[in-house]
PDB file of N, CA and C in Angstrom:
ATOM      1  N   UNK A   1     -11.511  49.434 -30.748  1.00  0.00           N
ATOM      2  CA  UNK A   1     -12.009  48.315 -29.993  1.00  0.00           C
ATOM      3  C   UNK A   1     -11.458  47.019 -30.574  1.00  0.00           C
ATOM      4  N   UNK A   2     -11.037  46.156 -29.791  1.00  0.00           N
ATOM      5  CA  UNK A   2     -10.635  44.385 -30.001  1.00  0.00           C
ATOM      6  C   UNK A   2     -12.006  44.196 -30.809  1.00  0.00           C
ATOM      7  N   UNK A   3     -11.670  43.182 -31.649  1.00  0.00           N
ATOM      8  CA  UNK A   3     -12.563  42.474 -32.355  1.00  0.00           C
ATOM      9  C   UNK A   3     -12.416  41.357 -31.620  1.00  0.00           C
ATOM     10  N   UNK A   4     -13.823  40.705 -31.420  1.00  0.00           N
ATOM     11  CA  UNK A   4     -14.062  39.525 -30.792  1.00  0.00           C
ATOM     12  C   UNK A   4     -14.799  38.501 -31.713  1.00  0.00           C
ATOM     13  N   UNK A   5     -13.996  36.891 -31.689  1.00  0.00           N
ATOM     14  CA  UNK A   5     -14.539  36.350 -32.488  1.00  0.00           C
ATOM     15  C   UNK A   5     -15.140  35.278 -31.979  1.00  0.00           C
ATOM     16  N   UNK A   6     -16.628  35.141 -32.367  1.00  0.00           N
ATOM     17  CA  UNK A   6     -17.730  33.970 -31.242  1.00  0.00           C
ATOM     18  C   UNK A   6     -17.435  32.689 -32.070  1.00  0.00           C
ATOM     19  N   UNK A   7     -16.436  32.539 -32.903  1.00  0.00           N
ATOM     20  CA  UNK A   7     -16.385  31.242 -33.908  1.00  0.00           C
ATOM     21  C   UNK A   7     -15.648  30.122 -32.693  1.00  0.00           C
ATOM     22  N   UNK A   8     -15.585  29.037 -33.662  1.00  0.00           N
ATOM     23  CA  UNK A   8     -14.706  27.743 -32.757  1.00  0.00           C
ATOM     24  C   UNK A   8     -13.303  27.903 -32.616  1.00  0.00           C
ATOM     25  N   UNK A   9     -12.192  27.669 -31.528  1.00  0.00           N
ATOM     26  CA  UNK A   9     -11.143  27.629 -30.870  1.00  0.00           C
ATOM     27  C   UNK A   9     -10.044  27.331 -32.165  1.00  0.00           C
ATOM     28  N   UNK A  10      -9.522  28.053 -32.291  1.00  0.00           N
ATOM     29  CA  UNK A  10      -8.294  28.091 -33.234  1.00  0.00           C
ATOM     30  C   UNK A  10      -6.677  28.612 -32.427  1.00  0.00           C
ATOM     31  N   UNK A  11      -5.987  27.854 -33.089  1.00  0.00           N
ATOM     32  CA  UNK A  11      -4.418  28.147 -32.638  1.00  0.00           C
ATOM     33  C   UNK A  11      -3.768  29.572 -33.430  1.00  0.00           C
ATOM     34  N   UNK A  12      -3.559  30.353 -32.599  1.00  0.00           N
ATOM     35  CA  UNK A  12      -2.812  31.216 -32.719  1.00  0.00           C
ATOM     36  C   UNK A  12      -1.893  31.140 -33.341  1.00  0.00           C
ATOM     37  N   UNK A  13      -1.238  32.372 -34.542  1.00  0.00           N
ATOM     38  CA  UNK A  13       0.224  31.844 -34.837  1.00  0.00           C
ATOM     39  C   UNK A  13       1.579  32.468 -33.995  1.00  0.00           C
ATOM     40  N   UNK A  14       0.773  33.318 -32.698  1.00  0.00           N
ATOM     41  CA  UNK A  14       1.734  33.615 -32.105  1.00  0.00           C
ATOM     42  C   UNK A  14       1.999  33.021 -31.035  1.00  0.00           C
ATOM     43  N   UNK A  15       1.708  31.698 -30.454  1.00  0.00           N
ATOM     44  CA  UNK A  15       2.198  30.535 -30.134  1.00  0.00           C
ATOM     45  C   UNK A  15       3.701  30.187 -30.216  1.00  0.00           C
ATOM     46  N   UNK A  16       4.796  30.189 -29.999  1.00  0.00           N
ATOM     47  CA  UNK A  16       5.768  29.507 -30.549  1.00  0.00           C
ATOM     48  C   UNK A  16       5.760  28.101 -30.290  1.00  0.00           C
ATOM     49  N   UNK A  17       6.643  27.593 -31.352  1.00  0.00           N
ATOM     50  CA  UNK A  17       6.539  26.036 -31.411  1.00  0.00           C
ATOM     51  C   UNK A  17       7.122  25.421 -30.385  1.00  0.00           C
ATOM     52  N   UNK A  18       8.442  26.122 -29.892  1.00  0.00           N
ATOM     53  CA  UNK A  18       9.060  25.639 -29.022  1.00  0.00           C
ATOM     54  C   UNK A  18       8.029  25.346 -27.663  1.00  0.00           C
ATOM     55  N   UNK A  19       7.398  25.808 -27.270  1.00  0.00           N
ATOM     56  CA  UNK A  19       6.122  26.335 -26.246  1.00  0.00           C
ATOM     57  C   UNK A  19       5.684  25.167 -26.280  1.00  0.00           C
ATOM     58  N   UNK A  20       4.653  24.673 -27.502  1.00  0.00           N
ATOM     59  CA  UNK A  20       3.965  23.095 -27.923  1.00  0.00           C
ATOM     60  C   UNK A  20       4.764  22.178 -27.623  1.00  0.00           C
ATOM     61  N   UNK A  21       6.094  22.112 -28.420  1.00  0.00           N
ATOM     62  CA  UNK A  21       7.013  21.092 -27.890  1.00  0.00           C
ATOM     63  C   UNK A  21       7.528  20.763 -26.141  1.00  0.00           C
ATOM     64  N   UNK A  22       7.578  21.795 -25.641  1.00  0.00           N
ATOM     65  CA  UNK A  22       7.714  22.017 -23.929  1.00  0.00           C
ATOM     66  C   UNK A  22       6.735  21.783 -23.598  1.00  0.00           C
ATOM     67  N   UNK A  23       5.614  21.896 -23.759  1.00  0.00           N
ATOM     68  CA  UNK A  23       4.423  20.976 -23.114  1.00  0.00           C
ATOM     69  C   UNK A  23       4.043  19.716 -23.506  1.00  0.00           C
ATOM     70  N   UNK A  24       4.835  19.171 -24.849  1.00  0.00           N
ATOM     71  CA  UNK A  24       4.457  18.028 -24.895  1.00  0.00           C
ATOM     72  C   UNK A  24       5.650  17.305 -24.123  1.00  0.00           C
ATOM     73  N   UNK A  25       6.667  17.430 -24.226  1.00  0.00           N
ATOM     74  CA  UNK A  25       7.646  16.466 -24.043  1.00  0.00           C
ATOM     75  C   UNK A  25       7.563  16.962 -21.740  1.00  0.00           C
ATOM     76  N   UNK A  26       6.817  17.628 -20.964  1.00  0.00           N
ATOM     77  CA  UNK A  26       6.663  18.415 -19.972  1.00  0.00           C
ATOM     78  C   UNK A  26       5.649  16.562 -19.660  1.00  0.00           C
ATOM     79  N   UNK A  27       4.302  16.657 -20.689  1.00  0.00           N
ATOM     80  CA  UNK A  27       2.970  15.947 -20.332  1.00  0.00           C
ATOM     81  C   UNK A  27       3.627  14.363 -20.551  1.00  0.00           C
ATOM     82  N   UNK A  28       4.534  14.293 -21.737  1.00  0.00           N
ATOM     83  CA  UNK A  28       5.147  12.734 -22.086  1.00  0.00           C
ATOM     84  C   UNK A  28       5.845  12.628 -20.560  1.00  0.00           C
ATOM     85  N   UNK A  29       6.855  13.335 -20.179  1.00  0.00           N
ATOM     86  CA  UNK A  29       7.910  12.794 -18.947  1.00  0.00           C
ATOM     87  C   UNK A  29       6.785  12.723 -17.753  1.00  0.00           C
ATOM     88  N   UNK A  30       5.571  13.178 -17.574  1.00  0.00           N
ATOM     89  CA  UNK A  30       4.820  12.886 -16.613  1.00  0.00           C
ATOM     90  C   UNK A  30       4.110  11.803 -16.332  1.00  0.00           C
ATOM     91  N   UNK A  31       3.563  11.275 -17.657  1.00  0.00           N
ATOM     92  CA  UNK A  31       3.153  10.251 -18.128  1.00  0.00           C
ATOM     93  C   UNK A  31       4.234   8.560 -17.883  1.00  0.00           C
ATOM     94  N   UNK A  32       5.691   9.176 -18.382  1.00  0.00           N
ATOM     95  CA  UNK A  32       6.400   8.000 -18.201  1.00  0.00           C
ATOM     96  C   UNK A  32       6.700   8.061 -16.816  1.00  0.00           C
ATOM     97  N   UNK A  33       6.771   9.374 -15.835  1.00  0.00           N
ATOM     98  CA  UNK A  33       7.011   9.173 -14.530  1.00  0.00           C
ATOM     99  C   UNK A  33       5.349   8.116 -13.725  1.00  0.00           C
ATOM    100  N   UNK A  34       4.685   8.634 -14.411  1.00  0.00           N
ATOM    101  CA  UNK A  34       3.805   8.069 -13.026  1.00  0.00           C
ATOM    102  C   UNK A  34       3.478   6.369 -13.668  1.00  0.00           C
ATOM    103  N   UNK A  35       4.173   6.284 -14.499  1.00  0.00           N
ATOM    104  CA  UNK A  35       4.011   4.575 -14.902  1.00  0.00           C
ATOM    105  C   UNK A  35       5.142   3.893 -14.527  1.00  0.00           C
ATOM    106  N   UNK A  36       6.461   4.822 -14.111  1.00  0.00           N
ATOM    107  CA  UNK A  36       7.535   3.605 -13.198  1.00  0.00           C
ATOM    108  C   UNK A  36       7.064   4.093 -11.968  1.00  0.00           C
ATOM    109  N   UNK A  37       6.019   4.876 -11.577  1.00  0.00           N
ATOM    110  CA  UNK A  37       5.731   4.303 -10.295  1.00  0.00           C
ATOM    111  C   UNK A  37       4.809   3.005 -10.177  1.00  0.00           C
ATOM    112  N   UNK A  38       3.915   3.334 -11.233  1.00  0.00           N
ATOM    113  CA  UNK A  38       3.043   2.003 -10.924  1.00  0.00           C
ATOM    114  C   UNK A  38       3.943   0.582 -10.656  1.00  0.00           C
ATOM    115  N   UNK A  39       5.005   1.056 -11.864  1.00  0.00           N
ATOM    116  CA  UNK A  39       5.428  -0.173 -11.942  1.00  0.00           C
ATOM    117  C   UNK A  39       6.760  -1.072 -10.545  1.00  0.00           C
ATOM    118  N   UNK A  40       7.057   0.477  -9.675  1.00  0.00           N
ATOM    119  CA  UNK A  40       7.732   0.092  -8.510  1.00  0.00           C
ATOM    120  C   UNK A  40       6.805  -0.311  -7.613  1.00  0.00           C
ATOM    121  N   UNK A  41       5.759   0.037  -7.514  1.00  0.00           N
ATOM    122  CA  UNK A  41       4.735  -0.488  -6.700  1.00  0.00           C
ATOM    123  C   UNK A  41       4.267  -1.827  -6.699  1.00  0.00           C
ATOM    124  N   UNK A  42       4.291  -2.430  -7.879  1.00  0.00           N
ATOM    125  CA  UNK A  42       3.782  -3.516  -8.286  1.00  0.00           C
ATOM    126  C   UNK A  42       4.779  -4.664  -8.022  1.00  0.00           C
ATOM    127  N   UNK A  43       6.670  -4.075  -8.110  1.00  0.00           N
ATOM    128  CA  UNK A  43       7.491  -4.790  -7.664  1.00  0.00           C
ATOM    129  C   UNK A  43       7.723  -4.814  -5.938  1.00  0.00           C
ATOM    130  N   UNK A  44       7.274  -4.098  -5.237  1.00  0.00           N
ATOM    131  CA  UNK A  44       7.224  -3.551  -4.125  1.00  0.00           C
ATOM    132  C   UNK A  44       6.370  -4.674  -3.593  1.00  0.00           C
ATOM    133  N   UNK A  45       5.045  -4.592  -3.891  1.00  0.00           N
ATOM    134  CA  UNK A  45       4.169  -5.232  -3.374  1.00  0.00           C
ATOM    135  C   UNK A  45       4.096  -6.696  -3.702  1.00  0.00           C
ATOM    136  N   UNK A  46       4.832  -7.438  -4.689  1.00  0.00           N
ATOM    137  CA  UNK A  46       5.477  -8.904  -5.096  1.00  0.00           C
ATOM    138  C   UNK A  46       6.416  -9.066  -4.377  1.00  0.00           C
ATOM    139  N   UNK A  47       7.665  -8.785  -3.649  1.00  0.00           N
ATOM    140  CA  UNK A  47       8.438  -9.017  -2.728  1.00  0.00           C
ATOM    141  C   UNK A  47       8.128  -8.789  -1.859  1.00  0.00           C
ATOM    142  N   UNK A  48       7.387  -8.009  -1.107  1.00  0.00           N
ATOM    143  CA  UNK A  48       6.819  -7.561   0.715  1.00  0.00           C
ATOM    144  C   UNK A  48       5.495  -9.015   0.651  1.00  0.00           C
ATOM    145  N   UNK A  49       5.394  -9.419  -0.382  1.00  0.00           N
ATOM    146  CA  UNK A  49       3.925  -9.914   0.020  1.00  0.00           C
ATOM    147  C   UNK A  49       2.803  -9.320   0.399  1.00  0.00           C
ATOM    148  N   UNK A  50       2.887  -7.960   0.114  1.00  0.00           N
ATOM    149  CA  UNK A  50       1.704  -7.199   0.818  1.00  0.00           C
ATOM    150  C   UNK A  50       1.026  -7.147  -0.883  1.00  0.00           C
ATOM    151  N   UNK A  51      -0.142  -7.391  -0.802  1.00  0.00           N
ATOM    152  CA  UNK A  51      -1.420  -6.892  -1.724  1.00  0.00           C
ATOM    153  C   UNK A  51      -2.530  -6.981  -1.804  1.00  0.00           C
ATOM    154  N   UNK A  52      -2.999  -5.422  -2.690  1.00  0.00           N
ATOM    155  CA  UNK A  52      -4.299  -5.197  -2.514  1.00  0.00           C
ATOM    156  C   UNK A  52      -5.514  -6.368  -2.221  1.00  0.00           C
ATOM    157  N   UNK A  53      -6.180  -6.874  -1.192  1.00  0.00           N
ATOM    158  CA  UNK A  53      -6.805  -8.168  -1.177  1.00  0.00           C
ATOM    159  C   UNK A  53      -8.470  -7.669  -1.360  1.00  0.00           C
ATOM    160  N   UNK A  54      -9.146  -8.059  -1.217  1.00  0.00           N
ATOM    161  CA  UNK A  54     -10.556  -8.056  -1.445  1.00  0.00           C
ATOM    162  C   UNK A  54     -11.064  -8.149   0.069  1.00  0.00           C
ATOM    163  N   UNK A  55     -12.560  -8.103   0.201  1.00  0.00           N
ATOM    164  CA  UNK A  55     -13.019  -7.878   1.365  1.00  0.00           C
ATOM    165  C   UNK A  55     -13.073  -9.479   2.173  1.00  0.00           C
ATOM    166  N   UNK A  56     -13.657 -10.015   1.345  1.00  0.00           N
ATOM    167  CA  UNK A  56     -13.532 -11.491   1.676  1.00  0.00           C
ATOM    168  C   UNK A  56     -12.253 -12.302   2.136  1.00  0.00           C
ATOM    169  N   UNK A  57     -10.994 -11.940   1.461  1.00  0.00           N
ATOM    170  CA  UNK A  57      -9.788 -12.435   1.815  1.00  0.00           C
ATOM    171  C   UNK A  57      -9.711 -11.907   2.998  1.00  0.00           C
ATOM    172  N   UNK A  58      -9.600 -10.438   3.321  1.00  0.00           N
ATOM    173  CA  UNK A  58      -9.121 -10.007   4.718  1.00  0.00           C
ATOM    174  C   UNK A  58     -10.294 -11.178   5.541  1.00  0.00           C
ATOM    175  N   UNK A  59     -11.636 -11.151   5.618  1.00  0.00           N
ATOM    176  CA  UNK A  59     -12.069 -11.724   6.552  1.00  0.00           C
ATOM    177  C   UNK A  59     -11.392 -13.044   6.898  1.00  0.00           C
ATOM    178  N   UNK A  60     -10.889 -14.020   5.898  1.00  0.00           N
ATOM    179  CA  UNK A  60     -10.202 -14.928   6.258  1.00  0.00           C
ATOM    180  C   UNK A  60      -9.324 -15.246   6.558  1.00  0.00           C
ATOM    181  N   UNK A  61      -8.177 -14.174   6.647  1.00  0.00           N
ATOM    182  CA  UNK A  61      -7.372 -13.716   7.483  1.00  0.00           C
ATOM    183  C   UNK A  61      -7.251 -13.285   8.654  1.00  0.00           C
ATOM    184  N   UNK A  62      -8.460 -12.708   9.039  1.00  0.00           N
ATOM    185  CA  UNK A  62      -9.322 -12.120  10.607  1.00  0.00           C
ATOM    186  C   UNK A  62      -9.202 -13.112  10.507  1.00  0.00           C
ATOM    187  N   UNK A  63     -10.027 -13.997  10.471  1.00  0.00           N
ATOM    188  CA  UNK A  63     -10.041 -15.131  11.556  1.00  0.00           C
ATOM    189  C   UNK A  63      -8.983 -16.106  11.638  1.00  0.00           C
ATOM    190  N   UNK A  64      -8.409 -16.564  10.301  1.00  0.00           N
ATOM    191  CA  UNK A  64      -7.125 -17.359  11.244  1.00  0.00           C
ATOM    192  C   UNK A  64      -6.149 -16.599  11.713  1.00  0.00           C
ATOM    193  N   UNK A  65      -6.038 -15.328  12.216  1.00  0.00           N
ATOM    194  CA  UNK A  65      -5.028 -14.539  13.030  1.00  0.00           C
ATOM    195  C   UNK A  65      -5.951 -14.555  14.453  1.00  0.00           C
ATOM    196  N   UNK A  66      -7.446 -14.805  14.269  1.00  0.00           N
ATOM    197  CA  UNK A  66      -7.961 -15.087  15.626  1.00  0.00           C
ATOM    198  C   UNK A  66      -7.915 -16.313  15.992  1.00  0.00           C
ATOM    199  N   UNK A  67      -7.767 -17.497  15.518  1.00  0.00           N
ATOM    200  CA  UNK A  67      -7.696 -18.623  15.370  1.00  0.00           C
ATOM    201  C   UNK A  67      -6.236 -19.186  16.253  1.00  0.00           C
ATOM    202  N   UNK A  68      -5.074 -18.480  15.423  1.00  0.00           N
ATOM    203  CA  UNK A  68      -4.208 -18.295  15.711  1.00  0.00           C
ATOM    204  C   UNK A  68      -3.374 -17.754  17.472  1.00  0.00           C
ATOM    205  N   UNK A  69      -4.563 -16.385  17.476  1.00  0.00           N
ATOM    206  CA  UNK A  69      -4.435 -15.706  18.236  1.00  0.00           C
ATOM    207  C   UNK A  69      -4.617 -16.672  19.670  1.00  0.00           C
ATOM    208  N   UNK A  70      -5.981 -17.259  19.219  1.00  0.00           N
ATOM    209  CA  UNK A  70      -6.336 -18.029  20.775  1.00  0.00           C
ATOM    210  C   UNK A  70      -5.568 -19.337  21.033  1.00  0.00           C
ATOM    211  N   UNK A  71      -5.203 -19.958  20.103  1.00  0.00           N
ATOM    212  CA  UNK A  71      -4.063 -21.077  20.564  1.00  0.00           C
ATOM    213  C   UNK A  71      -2.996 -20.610  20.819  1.00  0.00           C
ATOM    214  N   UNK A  72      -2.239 -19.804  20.519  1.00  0.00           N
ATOM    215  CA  UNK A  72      -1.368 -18.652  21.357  1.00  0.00           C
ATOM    216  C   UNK A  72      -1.520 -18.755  22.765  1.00  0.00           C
ATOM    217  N   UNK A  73      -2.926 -17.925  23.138  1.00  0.00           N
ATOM    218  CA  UNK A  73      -2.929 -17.772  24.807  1.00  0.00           C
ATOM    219  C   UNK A  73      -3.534 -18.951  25.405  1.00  0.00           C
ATOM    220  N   UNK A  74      -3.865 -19.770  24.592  1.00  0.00           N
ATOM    221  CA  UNK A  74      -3.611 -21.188  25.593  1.00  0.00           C
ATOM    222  C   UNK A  74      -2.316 -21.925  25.634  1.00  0.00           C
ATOM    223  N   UNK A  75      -1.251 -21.580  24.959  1.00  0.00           N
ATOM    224  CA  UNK A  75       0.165 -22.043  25.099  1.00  0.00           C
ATOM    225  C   UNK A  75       0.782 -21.062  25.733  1.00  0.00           C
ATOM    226  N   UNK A  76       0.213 -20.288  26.046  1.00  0.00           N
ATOM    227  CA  UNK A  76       0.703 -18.869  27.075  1.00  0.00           C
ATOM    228  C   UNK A  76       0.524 -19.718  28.971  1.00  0.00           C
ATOM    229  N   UNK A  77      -0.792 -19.493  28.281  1.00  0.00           N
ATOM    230  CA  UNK A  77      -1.922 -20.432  29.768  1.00  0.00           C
ATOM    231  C   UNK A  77      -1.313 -21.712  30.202  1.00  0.00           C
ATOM    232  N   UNK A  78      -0.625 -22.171  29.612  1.00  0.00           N
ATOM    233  CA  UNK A  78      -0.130 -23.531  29.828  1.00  0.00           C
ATOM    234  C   UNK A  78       1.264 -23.434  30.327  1.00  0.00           C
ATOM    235  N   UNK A  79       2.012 -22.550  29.812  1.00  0.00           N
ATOM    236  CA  UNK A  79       3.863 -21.995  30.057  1.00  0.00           C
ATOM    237  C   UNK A  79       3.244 -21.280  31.174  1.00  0.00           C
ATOM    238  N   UNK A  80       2.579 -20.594  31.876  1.00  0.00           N
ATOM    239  CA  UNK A  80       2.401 -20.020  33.432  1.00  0.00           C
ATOM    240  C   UNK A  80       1.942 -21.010  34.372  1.00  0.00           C
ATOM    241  N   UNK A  81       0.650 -21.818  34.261  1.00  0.00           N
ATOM    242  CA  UNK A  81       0.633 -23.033  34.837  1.00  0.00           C
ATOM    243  C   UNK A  81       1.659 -23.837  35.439  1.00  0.00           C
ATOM    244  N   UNK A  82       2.680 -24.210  34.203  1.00  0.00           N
ATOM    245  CA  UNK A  82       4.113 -24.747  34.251  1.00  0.00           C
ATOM    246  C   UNK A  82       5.012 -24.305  35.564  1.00  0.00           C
ATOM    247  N   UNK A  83       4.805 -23.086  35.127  1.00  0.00           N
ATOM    248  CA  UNK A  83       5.923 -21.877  35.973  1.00  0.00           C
ATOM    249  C   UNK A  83       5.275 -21.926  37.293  1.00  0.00           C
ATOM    250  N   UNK A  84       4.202 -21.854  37.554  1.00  0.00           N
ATOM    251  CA  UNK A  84       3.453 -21.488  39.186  1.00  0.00           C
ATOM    252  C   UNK A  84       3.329 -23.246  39.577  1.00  0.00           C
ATOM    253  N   UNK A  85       3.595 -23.950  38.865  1.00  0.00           N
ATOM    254  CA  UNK A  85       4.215 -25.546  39.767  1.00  0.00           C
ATOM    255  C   UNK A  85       5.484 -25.515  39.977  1.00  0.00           C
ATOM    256  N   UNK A  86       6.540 -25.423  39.008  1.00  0.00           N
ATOM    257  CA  UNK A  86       7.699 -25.006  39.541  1.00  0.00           C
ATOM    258  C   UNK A  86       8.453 -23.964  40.405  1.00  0.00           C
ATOM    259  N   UNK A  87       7.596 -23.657  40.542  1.00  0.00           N
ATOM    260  CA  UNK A  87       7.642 -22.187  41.752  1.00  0.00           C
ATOM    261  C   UNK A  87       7.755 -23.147  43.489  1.00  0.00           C
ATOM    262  N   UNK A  88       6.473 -23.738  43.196  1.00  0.00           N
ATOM    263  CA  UNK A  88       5.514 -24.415  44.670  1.00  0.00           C
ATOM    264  C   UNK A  88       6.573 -25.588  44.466  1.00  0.00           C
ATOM    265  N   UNK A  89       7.158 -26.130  43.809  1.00  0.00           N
ATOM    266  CA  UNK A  89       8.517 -26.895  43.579  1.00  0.00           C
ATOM    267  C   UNK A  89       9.442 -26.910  44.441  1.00  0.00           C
ATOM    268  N   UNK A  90      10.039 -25.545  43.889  1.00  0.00           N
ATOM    269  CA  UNK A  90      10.924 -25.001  44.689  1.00  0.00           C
ATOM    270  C   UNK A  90      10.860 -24.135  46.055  1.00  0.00           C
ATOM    271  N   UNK A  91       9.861 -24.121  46.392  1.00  0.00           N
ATOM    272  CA  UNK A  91       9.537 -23.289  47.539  1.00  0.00           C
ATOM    273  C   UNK A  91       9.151 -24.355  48.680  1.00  0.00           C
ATOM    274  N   UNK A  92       8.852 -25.752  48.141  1.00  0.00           N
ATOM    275  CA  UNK A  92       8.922 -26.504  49.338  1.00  0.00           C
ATOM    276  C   UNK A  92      10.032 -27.640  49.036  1.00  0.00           C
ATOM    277  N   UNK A  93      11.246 -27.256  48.061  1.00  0.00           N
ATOM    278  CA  UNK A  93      12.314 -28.155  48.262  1.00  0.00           C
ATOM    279  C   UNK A  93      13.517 -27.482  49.264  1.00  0.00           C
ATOM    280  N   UNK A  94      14.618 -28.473  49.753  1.00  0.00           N
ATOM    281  CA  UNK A  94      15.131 -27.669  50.995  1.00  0.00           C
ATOM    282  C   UNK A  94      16.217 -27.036  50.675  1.00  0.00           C
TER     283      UNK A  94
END
């Protein structure tokens, strides 16, 4: 029968070293990979102008894009106006 031992977690010496070393230098290149992502992200999001904003910023953005939005369709409202006189313009010139 295996002998079983209920003591605390010990390293084997049939481990090879090479093994330890392949998982460390495996966990290091993962480590340095997911930190040039952070760090393309961070350049990413400084040139697009896009970033993470808070709840409060977006709202103030809602509204001057609504703000925005409605002086828009009154310069819309105003360029058709324009157009349906110059229409009646030309429809009773000879």
């Amino acid at each position: 029968m295996a002998e079983t031992d209920a003591g605390p977690w010990h390293l084997d010496r049939r481990v090879p070293v090479a093994m330890i070393l392949t998982i460390a230098l495996q966990t290091s290149g993962i480590v340095w990979w997911a930190s040039q992502q952070t760090h393309r992200l961070a350049a990413l999001e400084a040139t697009s102008g896009i970033a993470f904003t808070t709840d409060r910023e977006r709202e103030v953005r809602i509204r001057l894009l609504e703000v925005a939005g409605a002086a828009n369709e009154q310069r819309l409202s105003n360029i058709v106006q324009s157009l349906v006189r110059i229409e009646r313009m030309l429809e009773g010139a000879p």
